[in-house]
PDB file of N, CA and C in Angstrom:
ATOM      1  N   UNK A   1       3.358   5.133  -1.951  1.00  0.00           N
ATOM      2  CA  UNK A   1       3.235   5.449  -3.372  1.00  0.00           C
ATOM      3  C   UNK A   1       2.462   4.368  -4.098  1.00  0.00           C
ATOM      4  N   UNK A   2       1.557   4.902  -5.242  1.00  0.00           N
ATOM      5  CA  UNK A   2       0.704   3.403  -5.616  1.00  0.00           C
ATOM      6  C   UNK A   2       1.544   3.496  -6.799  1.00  0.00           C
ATOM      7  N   UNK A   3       1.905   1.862  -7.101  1.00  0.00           N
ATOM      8  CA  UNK A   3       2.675   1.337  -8.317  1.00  0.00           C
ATOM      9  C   UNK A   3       2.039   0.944  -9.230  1.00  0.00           C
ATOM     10  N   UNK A   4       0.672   0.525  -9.102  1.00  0.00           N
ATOM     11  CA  UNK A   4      -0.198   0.696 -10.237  1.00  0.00           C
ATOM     12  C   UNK A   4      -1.881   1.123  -9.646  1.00  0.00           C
ATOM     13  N   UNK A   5      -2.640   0.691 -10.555  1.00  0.00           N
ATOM     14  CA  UNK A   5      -4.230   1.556 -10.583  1.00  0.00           C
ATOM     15  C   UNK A   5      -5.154   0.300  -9.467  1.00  0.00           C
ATOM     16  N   UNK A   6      -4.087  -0.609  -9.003  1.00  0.00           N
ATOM     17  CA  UNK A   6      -5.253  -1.603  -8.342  1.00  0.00           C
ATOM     18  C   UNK A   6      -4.360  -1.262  -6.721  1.00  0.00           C
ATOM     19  N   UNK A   7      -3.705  -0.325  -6.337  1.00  0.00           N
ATOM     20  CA  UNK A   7      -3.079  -0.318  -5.780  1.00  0.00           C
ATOM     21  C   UNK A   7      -3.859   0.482  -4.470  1.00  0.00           C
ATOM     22  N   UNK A   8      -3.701  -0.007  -3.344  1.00  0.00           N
ATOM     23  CA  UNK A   8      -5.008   0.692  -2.388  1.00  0.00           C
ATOM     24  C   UNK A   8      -4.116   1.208  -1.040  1.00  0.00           C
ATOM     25  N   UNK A   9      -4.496   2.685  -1.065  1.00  0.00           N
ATOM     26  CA  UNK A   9      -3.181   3.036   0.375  1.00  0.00           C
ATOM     27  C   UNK A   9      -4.415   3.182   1.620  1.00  0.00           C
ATOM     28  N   UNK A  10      -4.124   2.501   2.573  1.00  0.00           N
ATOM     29  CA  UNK A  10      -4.808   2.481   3.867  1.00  0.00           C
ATOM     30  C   UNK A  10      -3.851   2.904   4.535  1.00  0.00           C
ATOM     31  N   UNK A  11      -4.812   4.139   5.213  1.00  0.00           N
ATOM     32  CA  UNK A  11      -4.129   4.809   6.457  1.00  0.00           C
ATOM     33  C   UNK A  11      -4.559   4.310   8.076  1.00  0.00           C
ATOM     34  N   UNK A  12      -3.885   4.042   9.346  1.00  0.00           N
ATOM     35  CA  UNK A  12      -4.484   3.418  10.225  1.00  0.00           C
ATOM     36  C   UNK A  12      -3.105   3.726  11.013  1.00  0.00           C
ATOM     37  N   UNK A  13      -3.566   4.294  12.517  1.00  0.00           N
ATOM     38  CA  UNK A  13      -2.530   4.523  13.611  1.00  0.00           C
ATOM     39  C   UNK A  13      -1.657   4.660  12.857  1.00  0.00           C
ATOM     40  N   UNK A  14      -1.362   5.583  12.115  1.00  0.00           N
ATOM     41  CA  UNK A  14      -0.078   6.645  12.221  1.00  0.00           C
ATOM     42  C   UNK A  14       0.430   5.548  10.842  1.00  0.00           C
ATOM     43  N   UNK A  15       0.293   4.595  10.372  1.00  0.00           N
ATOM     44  CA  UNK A  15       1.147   3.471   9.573  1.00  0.00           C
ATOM     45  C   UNK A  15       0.213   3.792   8.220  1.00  0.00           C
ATOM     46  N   UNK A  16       1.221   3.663   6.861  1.00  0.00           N
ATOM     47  CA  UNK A  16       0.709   3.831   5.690  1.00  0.00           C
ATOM     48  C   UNK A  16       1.004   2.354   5.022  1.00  0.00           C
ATOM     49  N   UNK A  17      -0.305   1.650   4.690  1.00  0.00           N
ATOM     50  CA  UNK A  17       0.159   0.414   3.942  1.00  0.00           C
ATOM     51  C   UNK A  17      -0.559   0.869   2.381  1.00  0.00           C
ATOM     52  N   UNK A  18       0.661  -0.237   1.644  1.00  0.00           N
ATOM     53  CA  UNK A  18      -0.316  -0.166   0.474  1.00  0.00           C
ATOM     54  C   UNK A  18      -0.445  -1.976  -0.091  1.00  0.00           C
ATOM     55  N   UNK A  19      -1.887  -2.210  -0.319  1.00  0.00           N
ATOM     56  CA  UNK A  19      -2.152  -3.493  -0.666  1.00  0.00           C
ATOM     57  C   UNK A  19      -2.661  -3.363  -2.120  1.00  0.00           C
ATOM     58  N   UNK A  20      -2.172  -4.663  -2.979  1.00  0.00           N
ATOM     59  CA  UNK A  20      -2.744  -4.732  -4.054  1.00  0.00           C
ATOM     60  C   UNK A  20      -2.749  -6.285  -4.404  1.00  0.00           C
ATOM     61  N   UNK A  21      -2.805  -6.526  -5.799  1.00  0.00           N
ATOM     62  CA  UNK A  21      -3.255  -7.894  -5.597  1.00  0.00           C
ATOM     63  C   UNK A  21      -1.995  -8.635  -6.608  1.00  0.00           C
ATOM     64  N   UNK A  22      -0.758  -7.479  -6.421  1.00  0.00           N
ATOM     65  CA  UNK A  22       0.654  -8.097  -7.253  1.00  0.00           C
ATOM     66  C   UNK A  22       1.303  -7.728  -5.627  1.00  0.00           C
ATOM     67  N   UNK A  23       2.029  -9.220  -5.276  1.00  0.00           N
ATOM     68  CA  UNK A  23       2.670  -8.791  -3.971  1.00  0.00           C
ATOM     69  C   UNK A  23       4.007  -8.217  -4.222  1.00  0.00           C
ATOM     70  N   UNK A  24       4.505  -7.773  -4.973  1.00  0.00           N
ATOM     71  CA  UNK A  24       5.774  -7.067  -5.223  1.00  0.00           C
ATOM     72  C   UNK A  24       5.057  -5.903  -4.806  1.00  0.00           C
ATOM     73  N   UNK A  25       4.153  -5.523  -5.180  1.00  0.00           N
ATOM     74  CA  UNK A  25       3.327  -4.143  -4.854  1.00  0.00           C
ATOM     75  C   UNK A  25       3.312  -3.627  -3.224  1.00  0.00           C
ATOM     76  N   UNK A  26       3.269  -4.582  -2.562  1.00  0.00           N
ATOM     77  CA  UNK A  26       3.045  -4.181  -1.004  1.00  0.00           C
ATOM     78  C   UNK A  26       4.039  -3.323  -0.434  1.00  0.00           C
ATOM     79  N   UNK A  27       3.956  -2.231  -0.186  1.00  0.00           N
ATOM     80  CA  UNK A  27       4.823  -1.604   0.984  1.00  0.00           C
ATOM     81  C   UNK A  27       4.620  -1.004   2.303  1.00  0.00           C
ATOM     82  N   UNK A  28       5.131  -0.852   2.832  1.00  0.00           N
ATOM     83  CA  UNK A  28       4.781  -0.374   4.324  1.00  0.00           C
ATOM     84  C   UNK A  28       5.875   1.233   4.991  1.00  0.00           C
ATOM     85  N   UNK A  29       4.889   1.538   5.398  1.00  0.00           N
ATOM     86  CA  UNK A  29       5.610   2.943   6.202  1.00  0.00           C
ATOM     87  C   UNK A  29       5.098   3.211   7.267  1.00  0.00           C
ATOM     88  N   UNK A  30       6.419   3.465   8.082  1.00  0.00           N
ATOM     89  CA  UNK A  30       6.129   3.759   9.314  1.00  0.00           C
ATOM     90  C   UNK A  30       4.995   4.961  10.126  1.00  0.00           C
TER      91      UNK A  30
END
């Protein structure tokens, strides 16, 4: 889920990350 507008979801082998540039922001799925 993106938590705000700088929020970037990369998809790669099956895993959903999301990076942004507030690290509370980061999450990961399996």
């Amino acid at each position: 889920k993106k938590i705000c507008e700088k929020c970037k979801i990369i998809r790669r082998h099956g895993h959903v990350r999301v990076i942004c540039e507030n690290p509370k922001h980061k999450q990961r799925q399996g």
